[in-house]
PDB file of N, CA and C in Angstrom:
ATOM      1  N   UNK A   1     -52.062  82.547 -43.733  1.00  0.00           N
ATOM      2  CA  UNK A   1     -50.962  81.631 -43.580  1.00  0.00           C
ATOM      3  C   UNK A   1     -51.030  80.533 -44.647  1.00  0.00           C
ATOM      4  N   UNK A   2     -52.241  80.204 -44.799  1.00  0.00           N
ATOM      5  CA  UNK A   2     -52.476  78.999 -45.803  1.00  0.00           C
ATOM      6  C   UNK A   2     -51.930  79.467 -47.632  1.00  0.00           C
ATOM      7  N   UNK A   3     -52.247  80.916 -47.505  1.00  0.00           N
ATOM      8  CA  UNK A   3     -52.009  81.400 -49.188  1.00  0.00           C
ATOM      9  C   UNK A   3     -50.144  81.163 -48.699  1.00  0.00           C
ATOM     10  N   UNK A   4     -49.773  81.664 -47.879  1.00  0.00           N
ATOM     11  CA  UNK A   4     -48.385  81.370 -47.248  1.00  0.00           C
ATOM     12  C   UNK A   4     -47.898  80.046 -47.888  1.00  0.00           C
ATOM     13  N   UNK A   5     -48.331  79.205 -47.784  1.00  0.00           N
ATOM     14  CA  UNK A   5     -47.971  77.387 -48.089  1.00  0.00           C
ATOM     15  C   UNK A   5     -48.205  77.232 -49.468  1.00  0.00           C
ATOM     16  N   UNK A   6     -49.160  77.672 -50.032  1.00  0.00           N
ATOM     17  CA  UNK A   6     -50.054  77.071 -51.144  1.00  0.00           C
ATOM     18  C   UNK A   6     -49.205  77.900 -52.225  1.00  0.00           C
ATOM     19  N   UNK A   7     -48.990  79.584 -52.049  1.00  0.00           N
ATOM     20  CA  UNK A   7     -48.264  80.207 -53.397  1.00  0.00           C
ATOM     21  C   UNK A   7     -49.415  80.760 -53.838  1.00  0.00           C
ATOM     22  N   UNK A   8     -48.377  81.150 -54.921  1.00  0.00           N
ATOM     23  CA  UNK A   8     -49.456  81.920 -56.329  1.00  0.00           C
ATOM     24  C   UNK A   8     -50.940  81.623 -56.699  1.00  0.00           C
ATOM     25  N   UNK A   9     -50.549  80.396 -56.908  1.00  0.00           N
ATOM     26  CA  UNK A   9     -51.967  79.572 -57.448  1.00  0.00           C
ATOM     27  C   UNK A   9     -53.575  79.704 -56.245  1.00  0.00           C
ATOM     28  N   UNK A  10     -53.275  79.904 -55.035  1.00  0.00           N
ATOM     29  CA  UNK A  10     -54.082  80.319 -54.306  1.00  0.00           C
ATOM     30  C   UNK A  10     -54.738  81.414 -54.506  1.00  0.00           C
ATOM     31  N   UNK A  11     -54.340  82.322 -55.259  1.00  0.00           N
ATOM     32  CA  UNK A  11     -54.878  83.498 -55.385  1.00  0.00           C
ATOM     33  C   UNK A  11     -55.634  83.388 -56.894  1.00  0.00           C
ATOM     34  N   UNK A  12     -55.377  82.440 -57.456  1.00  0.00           N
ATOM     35  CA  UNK A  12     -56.875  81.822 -58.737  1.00  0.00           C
ATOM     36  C   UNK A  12     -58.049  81.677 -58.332  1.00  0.00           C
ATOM     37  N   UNK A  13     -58.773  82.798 -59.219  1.00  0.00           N
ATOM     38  CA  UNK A  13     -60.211  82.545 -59.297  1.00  0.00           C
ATOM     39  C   UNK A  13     -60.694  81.022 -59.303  1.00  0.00           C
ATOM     40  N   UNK A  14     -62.381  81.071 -58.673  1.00  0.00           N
ATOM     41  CA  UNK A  14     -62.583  79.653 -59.250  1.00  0.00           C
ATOM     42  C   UNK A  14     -63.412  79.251 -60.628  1.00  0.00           C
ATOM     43  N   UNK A  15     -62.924  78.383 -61.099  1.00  0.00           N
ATOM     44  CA  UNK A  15     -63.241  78.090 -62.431  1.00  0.00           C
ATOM     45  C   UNK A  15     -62.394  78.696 -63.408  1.00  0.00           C
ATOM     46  N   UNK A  16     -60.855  78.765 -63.046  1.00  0.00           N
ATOM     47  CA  UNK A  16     -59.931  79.129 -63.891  1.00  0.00           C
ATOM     48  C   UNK A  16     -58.775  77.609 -63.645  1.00  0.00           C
ATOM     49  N   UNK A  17     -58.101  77.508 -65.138  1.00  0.00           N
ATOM     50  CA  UNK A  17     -57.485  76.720 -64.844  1.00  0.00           C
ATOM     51  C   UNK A  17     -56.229  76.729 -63.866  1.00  0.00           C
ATOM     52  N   UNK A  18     -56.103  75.921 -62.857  1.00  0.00           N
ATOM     53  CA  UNK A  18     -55.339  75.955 -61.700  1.00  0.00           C
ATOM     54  C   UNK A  18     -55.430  76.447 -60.373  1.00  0.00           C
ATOM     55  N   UNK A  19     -56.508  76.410 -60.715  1.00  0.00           N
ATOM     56  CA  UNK A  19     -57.213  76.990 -59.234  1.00  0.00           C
ATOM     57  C   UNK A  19     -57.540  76.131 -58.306  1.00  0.00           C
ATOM     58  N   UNK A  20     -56.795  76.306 -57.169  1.00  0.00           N
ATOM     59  CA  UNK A  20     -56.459  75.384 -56.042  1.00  0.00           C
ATOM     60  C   UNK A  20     -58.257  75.237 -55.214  1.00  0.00           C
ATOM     61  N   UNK A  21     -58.709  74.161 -54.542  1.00  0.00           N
ATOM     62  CA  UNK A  21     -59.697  73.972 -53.385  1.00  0.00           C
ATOM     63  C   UNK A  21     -60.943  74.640 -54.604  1.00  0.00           C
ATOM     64  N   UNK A  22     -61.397  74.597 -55.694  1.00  0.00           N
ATOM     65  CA  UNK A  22     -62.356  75.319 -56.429  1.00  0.00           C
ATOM     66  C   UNK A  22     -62.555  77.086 -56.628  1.00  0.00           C
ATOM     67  N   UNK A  23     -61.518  77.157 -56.085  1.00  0.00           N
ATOM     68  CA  UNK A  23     -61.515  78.585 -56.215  1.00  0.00           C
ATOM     69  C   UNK A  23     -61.743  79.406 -54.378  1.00  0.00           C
ATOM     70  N   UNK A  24     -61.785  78.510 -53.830  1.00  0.00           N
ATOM     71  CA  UNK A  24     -62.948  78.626 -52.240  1.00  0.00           C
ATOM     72  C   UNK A  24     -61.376  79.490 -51.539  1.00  0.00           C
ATOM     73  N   UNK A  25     -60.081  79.113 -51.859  1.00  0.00           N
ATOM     74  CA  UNK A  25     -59.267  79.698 -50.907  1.00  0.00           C
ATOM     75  C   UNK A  25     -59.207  81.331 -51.183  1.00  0.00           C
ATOM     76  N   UNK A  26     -59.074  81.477 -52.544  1.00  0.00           N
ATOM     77  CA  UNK A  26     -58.942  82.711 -53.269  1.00  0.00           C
ATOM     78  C   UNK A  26     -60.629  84.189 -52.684  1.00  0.00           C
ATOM     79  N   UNK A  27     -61.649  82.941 -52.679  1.00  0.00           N
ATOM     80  CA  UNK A  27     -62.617  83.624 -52.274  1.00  0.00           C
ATOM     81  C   UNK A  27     -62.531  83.863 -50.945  1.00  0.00           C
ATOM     82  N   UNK A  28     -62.066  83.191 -50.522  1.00  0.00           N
ATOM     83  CA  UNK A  28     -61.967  83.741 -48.730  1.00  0.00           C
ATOM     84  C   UNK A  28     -61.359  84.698 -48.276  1.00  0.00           C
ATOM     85  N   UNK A  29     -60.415  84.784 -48.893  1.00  0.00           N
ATOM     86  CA  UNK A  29     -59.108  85.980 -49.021  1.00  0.00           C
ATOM     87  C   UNK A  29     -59.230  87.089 -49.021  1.00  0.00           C
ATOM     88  N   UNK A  30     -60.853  86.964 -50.408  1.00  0.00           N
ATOM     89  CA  UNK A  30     -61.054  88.452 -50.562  1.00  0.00           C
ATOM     90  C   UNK A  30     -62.068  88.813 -49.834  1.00  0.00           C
ATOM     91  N   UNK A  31     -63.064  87.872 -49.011  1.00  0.00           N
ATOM     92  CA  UNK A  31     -64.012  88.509 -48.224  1.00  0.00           C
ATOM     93  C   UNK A  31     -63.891  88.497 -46.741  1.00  0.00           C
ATOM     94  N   UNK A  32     -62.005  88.335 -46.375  1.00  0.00           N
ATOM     95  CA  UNK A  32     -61.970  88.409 -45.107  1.00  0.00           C
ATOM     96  C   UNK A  32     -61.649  89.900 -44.626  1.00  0.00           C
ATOM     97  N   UNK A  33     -62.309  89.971 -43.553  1.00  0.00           N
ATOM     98  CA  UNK A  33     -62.582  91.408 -43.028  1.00  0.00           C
ATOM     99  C   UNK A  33     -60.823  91.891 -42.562  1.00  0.00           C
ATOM    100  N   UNK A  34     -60.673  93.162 -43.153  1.00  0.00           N
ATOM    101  CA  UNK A  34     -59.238  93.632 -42.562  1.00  0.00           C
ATOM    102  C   UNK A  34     -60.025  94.999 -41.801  1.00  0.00           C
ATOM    103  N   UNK A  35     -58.763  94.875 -40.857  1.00  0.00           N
ATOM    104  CA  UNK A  35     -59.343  95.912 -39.368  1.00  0.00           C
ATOM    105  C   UNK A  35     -58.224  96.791 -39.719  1.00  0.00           C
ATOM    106  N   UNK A  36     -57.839  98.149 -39.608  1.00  0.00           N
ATOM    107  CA  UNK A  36     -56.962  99.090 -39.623  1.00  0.00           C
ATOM    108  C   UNK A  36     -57.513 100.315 -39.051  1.00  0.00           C
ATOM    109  N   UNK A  37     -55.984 100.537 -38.049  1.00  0.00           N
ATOM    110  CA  UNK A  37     -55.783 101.554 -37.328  1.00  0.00           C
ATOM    111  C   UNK A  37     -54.915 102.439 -37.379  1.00  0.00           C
ATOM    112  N   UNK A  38     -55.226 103.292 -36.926  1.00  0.00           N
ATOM    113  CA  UNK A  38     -54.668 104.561 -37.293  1.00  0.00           C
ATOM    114  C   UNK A  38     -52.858 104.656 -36.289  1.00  0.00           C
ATOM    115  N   UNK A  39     -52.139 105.012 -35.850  1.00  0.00           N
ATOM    116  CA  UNK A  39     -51.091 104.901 -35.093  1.00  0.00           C
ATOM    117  C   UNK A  39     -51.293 105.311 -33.882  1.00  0.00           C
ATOM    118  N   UNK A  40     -50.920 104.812 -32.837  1.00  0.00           N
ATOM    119  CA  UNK A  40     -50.722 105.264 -31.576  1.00  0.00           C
ATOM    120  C   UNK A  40     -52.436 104.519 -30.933  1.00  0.00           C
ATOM    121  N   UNK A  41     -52.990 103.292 -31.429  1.00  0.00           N
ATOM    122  CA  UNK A  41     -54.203 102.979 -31.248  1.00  0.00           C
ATOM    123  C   UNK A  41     -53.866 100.991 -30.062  1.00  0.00           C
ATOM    124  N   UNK A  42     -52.402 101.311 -29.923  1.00  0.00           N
ATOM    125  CA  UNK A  42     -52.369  99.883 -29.473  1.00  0.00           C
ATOM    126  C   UNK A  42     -52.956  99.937 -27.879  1.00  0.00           C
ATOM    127  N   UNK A  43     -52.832 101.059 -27.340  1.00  0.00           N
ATOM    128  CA  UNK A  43     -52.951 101.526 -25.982  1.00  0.00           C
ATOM    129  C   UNK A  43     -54.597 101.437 -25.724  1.00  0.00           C
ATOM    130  N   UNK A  44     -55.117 101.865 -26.692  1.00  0.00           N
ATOM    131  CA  UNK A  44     -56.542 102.155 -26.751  1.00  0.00           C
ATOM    132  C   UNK A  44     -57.290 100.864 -26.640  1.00  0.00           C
ATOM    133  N   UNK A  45     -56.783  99.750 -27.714  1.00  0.00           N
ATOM    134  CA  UNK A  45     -56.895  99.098 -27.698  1.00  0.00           C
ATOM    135  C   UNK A  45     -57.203  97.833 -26.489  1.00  0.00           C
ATOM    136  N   UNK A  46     -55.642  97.672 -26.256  1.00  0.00           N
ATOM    137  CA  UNK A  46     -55.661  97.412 -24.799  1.00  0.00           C
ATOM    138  C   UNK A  46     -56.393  97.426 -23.348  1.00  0.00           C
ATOM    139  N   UNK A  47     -56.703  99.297 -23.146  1.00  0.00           N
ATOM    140  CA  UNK A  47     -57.348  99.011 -22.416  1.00  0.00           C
ATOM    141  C   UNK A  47     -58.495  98.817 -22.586  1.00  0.00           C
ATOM    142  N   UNK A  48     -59.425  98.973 -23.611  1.00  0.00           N
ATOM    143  CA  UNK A  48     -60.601  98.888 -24.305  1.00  0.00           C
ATOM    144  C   UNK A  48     -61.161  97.371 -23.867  1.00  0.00           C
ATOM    145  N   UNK A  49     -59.874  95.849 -23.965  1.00  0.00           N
ATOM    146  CA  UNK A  49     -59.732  95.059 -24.209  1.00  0.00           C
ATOM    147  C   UNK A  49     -60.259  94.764 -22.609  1.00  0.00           C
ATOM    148  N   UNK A  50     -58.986  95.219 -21.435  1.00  0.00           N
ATOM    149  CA  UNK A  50     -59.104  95.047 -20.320  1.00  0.00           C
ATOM    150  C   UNK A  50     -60.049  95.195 -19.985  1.00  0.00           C
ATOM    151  N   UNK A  51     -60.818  96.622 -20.149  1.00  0.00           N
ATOM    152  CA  UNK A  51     -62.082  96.553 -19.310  1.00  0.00           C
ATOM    153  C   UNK A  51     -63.715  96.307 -19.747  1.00  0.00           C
ATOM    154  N   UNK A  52     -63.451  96.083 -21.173  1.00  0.00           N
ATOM    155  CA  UNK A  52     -64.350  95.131 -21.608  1.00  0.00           C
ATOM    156  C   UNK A  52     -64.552  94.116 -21.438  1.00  0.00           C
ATOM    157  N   UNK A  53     -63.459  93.415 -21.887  1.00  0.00           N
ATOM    158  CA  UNK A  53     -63.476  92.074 -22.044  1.00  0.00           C
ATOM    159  C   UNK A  53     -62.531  91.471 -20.859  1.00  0.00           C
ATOM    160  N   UNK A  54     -62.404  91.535 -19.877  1.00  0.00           N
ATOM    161  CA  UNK A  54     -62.030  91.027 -19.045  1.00  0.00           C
ATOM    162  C   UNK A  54     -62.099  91.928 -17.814  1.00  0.00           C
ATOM    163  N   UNK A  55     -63.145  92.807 -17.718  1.00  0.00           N
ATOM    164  CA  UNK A  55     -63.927  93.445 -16.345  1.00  0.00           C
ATOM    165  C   UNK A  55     -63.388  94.162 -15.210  1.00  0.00           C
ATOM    166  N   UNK A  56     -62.047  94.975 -16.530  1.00  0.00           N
ATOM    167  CA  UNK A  56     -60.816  95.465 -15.175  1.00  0.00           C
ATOM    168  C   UNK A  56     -60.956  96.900 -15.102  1.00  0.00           C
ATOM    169  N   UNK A  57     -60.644  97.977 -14.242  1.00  0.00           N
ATOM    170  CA  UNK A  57     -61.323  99.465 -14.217  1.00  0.00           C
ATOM    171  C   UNK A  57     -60.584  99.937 -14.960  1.00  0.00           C
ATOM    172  N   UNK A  58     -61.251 101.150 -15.716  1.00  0.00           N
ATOM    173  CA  UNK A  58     -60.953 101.985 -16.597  1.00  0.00           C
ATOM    174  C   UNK A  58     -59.432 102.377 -16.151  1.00  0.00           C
ATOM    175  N   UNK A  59     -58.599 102.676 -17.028  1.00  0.00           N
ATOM    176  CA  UNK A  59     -57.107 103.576 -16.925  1.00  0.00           C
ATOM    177  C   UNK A  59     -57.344 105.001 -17.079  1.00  0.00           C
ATOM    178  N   UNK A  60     -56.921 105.505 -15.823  1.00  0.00           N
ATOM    179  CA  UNK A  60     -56.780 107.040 -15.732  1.00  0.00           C
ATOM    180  C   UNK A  60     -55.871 107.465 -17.166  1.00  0.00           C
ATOM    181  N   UNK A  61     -56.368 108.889 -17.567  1.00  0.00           N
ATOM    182  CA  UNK A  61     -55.529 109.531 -18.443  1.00  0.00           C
ATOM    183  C   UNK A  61     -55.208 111.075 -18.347  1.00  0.00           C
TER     184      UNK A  61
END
């Protein structure tokens, strides 16, 4: 969201001229973890969610 506000220049290396926060936003960007799923995984998800993380019984299938 923040490269959202900031623009182009967020995405400058650091120690290039114009490089926003020392370069620190651009580096974050690239070492933030992206999660990807395959289709039809929101369900899985979900209940994965439910009865993990909030201790509810498995969904029949």
């Amino acid at each position: 969201m923040l490269l959202g506000v900031v623009g182009a220049a967020g995405h400058v290396r650091g120690g290039s001229p114009g490089a926003i926060l020392r370069g620190e936003l651009e580096a974050a960007g690239r070492s933030a973890q992206i999660n990807t799923f395959g289709g039809g995984v929101n369900e899985i998800q979900r209940e994965i969610i439910a009865w993990m993380g909030l201790g509810m019984s498995r969904g029949k299938r």
